[in-house]
C-alpha atoms as a PDB file:
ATOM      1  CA  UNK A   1     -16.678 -32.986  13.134  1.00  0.00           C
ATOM      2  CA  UNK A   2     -14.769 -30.734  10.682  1.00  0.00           C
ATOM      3  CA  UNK A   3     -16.372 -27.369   9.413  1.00  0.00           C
ATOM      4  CA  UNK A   4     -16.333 -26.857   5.782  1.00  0.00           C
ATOM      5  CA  UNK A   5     -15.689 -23.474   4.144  1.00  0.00           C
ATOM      6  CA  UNK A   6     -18.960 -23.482   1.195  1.00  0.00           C
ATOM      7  CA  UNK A   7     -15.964 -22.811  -1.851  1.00  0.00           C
ATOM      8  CA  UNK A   8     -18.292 -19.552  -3.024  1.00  0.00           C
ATOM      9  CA  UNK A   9     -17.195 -18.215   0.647  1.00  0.00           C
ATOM     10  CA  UNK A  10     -13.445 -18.928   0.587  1.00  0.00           C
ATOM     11  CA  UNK A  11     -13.033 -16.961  -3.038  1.00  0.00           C
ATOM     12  CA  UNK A  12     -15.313 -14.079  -1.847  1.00  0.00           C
ATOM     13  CA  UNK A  13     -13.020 -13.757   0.823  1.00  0.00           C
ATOM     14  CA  UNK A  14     -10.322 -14.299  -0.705  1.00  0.00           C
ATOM     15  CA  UNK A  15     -11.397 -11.548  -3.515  1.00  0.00           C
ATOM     16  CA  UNK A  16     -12.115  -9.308  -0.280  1.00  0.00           C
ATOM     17  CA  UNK A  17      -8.880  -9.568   1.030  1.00  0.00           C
ATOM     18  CA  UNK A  18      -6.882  -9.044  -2.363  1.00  0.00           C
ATOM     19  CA  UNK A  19      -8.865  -5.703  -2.521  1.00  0.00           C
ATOM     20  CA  UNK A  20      -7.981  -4.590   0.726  1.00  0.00           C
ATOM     21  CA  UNK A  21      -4.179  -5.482   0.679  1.00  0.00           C
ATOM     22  CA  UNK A  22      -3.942  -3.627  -2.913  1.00  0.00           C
ATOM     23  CA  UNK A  23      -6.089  -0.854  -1.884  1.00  0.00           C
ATOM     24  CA  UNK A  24      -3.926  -0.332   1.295  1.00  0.00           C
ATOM     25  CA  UNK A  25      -0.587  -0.170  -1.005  1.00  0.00           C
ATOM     26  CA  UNK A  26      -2.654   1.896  -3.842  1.00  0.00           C
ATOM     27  CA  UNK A  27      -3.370   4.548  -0.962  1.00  0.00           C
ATOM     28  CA  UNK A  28       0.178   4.222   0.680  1.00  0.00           C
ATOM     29  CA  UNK A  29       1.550   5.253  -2.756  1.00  0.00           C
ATOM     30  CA  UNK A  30      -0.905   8.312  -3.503  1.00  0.00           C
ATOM     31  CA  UNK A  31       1.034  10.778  -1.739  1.00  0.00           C
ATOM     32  CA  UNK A  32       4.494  10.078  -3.453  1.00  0.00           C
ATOM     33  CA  UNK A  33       2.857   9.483  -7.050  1.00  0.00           C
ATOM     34  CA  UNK A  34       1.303  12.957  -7.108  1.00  0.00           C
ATOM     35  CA  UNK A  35       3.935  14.855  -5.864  1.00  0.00           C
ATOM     36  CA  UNK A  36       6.393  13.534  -8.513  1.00  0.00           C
ATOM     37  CA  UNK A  37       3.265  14.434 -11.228  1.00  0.00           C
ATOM     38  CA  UNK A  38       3.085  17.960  -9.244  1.00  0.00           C
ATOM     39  CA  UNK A  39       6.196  18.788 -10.278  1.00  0.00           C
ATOM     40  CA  UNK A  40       7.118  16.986 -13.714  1.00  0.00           C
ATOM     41  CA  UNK A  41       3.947  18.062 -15.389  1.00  0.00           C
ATOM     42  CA  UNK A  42       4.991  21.527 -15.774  1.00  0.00           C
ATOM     43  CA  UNK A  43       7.981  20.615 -17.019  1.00  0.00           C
ATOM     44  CA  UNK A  44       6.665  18.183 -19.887  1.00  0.00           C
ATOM     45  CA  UNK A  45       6.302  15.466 -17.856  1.00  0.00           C
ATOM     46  CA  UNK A  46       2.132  14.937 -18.121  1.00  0.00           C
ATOM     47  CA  UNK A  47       2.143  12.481 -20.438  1.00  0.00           C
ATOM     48  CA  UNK A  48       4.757  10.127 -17.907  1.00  0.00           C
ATOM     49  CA  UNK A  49       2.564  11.376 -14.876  1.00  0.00           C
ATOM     50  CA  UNK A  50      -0.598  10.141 -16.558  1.00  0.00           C
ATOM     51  CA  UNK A  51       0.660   7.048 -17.699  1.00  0.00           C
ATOM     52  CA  UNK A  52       2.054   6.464 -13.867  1.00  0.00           C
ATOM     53  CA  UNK A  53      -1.431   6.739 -12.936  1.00  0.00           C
ATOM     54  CA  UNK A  54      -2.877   4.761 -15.305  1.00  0.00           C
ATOM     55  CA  UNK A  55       0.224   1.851 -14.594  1.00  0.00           C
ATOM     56  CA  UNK A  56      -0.813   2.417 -10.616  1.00  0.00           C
ATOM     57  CA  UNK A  57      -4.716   1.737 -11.088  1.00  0.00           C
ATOM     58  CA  UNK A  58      -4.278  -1.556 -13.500  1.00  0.00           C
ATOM     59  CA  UNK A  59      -0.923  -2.711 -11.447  1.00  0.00           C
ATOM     60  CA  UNK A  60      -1.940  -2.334  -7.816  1.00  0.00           C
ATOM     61  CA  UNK A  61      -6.014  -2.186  -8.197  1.00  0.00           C
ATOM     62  CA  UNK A  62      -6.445  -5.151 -10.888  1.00  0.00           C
ATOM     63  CA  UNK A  63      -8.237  -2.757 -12.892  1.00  0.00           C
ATOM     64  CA  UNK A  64      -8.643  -3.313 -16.195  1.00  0.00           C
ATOM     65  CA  UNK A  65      -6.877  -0.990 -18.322  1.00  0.00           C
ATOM     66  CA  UNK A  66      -8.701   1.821 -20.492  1.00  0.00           C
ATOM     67  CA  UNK A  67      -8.309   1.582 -24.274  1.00  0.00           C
ATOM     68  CA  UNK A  68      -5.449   4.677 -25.399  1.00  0.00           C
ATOM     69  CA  UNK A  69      -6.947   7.709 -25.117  1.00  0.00           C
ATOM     70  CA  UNK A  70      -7.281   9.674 -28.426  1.00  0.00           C
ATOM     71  CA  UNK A  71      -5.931  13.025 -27.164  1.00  0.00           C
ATOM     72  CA  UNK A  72      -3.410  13.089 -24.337  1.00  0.00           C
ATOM     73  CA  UNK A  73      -4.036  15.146 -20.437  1.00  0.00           C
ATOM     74  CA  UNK A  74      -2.479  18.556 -20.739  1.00  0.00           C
ATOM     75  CA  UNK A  75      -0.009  19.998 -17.789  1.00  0.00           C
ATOM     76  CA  UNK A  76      -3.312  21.674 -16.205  1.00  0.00           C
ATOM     77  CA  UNK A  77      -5.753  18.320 -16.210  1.00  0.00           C
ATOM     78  CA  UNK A  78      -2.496  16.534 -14.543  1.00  0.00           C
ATOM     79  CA  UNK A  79      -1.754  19.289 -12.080  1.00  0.00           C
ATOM     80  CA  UNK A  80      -5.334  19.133 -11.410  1.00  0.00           C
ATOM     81  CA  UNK A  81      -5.425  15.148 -11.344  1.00  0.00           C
ATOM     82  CA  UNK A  82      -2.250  16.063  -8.917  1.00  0.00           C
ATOM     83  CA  UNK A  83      -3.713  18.120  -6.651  1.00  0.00           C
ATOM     84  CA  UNK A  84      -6.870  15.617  -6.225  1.00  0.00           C
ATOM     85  CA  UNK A  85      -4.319  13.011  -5.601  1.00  0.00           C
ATOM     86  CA  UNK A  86      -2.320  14.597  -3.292  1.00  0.00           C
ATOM     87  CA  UNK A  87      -5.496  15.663  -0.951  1.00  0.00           C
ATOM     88  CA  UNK A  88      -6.804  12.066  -1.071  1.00  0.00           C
ATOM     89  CA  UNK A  89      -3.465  10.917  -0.425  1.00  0.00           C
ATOM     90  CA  UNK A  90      -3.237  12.711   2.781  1.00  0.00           C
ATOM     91  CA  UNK A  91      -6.451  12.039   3.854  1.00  0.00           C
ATOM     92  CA  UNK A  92      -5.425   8.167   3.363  1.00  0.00           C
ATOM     93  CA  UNK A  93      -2.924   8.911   5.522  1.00  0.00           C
ATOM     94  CA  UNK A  94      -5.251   8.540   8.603  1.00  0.00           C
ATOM     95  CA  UNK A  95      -6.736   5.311   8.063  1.00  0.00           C
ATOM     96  CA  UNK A  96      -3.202   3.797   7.215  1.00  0.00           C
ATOM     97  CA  UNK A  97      -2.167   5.525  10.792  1.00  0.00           C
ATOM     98  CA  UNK A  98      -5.103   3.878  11.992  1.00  0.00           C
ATOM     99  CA  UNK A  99      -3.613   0.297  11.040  1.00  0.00           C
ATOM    100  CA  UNK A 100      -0.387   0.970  12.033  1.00  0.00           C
ATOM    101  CA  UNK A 101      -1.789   1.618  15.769  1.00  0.00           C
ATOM    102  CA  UNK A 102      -3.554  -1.461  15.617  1.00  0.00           C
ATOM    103  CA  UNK A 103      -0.343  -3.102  15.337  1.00  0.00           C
ATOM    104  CA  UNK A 104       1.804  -0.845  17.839  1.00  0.00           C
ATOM    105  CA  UNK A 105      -0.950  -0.688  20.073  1.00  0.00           C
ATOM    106  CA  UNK A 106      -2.990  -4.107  19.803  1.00  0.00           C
ATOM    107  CA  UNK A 107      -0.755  -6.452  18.374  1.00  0.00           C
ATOM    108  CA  UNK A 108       2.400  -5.455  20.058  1.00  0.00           C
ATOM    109  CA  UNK A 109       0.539  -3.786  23.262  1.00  0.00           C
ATOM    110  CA  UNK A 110       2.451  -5.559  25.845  1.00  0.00           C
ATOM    111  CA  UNK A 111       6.155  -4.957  24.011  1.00  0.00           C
ATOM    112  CA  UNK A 112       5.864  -1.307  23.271  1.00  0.00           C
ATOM    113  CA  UNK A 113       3.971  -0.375  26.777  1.00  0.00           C
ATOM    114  CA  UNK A 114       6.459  -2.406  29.343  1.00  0.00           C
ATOM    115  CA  UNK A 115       3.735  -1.325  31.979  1.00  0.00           C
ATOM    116  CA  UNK A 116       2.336  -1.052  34.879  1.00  0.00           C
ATOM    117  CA  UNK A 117      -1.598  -1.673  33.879  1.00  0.00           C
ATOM    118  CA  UNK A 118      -3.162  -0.716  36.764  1.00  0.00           C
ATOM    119  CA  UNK A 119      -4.954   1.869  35.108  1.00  0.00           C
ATOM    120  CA  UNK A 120      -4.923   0.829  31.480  1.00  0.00           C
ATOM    121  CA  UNK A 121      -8.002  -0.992  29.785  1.00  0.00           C
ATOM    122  CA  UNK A 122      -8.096  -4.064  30.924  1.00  0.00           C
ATOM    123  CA  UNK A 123      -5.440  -3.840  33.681  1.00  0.00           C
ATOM    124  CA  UNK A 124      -4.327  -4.594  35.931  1.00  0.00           C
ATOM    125  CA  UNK A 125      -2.350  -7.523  34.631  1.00  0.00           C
ATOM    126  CA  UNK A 126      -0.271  -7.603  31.230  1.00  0.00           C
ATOM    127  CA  UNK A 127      -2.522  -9.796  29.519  1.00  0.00           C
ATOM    128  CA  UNK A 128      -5.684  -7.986  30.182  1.00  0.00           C
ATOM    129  CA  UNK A 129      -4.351  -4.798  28.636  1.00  0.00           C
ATOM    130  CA  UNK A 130      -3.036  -6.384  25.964  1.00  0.00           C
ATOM    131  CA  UNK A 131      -6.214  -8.189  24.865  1.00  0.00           C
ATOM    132  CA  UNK A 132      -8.399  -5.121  25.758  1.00  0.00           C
ATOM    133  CA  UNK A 133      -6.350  -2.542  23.300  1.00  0.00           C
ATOM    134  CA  UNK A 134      -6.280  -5.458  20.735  1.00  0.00           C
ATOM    135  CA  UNK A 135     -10.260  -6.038  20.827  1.00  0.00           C
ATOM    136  CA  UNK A 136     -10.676  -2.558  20.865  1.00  0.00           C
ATOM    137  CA  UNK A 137      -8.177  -1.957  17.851  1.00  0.00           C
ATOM    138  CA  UNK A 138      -9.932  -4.456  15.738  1.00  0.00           C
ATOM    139  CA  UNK A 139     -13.319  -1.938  14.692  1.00  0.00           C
ATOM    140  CA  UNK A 140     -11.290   0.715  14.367  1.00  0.00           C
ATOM    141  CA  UNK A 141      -8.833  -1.430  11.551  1.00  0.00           C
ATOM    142  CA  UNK A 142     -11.609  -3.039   9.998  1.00  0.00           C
ATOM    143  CA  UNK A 143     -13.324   0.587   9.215  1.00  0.00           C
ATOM    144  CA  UNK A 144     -10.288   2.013   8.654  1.00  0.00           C
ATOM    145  CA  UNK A 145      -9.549  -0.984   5.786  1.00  0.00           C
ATOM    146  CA  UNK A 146     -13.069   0.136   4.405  1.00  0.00           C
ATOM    147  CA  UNK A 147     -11.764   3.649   4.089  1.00  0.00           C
ATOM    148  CA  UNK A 148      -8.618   2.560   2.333  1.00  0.00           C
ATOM    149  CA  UNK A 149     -11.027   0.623  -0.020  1.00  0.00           C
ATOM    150  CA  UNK A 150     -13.155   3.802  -0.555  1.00  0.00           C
ATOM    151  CA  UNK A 151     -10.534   5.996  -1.201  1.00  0.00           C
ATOM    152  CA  UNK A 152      -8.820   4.292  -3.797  1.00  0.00           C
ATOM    153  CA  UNK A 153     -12.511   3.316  -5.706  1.00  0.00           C
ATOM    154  CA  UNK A 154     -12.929   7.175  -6.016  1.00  0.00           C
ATOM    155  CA  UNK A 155      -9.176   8.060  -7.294  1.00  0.00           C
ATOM    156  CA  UNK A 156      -9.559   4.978  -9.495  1.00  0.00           C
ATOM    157  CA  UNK A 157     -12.489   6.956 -11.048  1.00  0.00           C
ATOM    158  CA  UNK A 158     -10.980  10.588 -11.040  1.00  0.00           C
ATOM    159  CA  UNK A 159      -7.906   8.396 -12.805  1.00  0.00           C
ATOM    160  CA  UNK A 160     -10.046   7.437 -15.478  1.00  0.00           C
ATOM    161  CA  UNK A 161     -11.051  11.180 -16.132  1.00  0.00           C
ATOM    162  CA  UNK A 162      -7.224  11.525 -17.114  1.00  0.00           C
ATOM    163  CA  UNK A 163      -7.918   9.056 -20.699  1.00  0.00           C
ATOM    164  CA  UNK A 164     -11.235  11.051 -21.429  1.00  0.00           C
ATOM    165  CA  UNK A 165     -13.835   9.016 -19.724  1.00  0.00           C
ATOM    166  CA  UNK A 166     -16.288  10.659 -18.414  1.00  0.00           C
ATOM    167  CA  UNK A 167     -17.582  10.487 -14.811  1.00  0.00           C
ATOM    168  CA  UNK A 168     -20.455  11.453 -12.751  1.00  0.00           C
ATOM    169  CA  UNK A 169     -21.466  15.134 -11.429  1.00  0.00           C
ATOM    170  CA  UNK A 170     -20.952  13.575  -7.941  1.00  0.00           C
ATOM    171  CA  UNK A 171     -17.128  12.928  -8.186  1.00  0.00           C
ATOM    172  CA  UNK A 172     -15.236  16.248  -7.745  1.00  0.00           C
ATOM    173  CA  UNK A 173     -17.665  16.748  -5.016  1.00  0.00           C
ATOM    174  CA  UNK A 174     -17.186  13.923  -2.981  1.00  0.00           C
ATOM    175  CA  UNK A 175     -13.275  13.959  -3.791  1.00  0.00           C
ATOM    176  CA  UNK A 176     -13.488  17.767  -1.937  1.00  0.00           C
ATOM    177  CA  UNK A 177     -16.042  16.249   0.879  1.00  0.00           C
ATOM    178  CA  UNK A 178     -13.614  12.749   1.691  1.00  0.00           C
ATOM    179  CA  UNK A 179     -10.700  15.980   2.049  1.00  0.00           C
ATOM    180  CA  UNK A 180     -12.683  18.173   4.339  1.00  0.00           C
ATOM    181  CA  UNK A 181     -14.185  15.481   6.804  1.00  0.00           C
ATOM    182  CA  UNK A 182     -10.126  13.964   6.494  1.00  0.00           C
ATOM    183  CA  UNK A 183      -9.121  17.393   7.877  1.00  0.00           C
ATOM    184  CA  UNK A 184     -11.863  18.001  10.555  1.00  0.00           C
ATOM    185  CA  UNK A 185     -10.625  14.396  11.559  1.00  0.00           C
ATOM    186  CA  UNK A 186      -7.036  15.377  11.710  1.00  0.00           C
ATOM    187  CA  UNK A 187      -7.716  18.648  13.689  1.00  0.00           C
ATOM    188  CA  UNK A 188     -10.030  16.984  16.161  1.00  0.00           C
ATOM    189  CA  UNK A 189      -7.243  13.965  16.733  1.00  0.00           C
ATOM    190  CA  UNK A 190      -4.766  17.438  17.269  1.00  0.00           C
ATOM    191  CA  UNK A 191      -7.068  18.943  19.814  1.00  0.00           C
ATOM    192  CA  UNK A 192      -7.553  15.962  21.373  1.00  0.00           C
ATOM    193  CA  UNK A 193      -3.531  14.731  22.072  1.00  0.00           C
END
């Protein structure tokens, strides 16, 4: 007896996993995008660093694009819009990390630690650890995924700010709260290697 995948479920997931894959690169690119609008904007360059932004949302999200703004971002809104960027950038940089571990340490587990596995999860045989760090990896990706997702919903909305839409009170806040639990995370991962 074959199973069946009810169609509804196969585009939901496929929808899910579009929205992951272009969230992941949207993140991976936050860092590099606002430095290069950190330092072009106060040289001229805000109208080409808002644009960028506006090209990265609709290219890499899907989002639909915002009608032309009537008055263009000045340097300070962009070096703002920058600044923003660059902290959720960095704190995106910890769930990507997380993914890449999953691969080193889950997918590859038994190429990149030769062994022994007596005392590694799992141990003491090869196959053991390998499956044990790859179970174990798999909560950590899948809630690090759902951060990637997060992230890039709330710069897609500070983005918008940039043509003159206008956002909830709750944004800047939870733009500064997503960077201060991203550093507590970082400094706790420092204390703890």
């Amino acid at each position: 007896m074959s199973a069946t995948v009810h169609p509804i479920t196969s585009s939901r997931l496929d929808r899910t996993a579009r929205l992951t894959g272009r969230s992941l690169a949207y993140c991976a690119a936050l860092v590099p995008v606002a430095l290069l609008a950190l330092v072009t904007a106060p040289v001229g360059g805000a109208g080409a660093a808002a644009a960028r932004w506006r090209r990265l949302r609709t290219g890499l999200l899907g989002a639909p694009p915002t009608p032309a703004p009537d008055r263009r971002p000045g340097p300070v809104a962009v070096l703002g819009h920058g600044l923003l960027s660059l902290l959720l950038g960095l704190v995106a940089l910890l769930p990507l990390g997380v993914q890449l571990l999953l691969v080193l340490r889950g997918v590859l587990y038994g190429i990149v630690d030769p062994g022994p596995y007596d005392h590694s999860w799992g141990g003491p045989t090869r196959a053991g650890a390998w499956l044990a760090h790859f179970l174990v990896g798999l909560p950590m990706a899948a809630a690090g995924l759902a951060a990637l997702i997060g992230i890039a919903a709330v710069h897609q909305r500070l983005t918008r700010r940039l043509d003159g839409e206008r956002s909830g009170a709750w944004l800047l806040p939870t733009t500064l709260l997503i960077a201060a639990a991203g550093a507590l995370l970082f400094v706790a991962w420092l204390h703890q290697i």
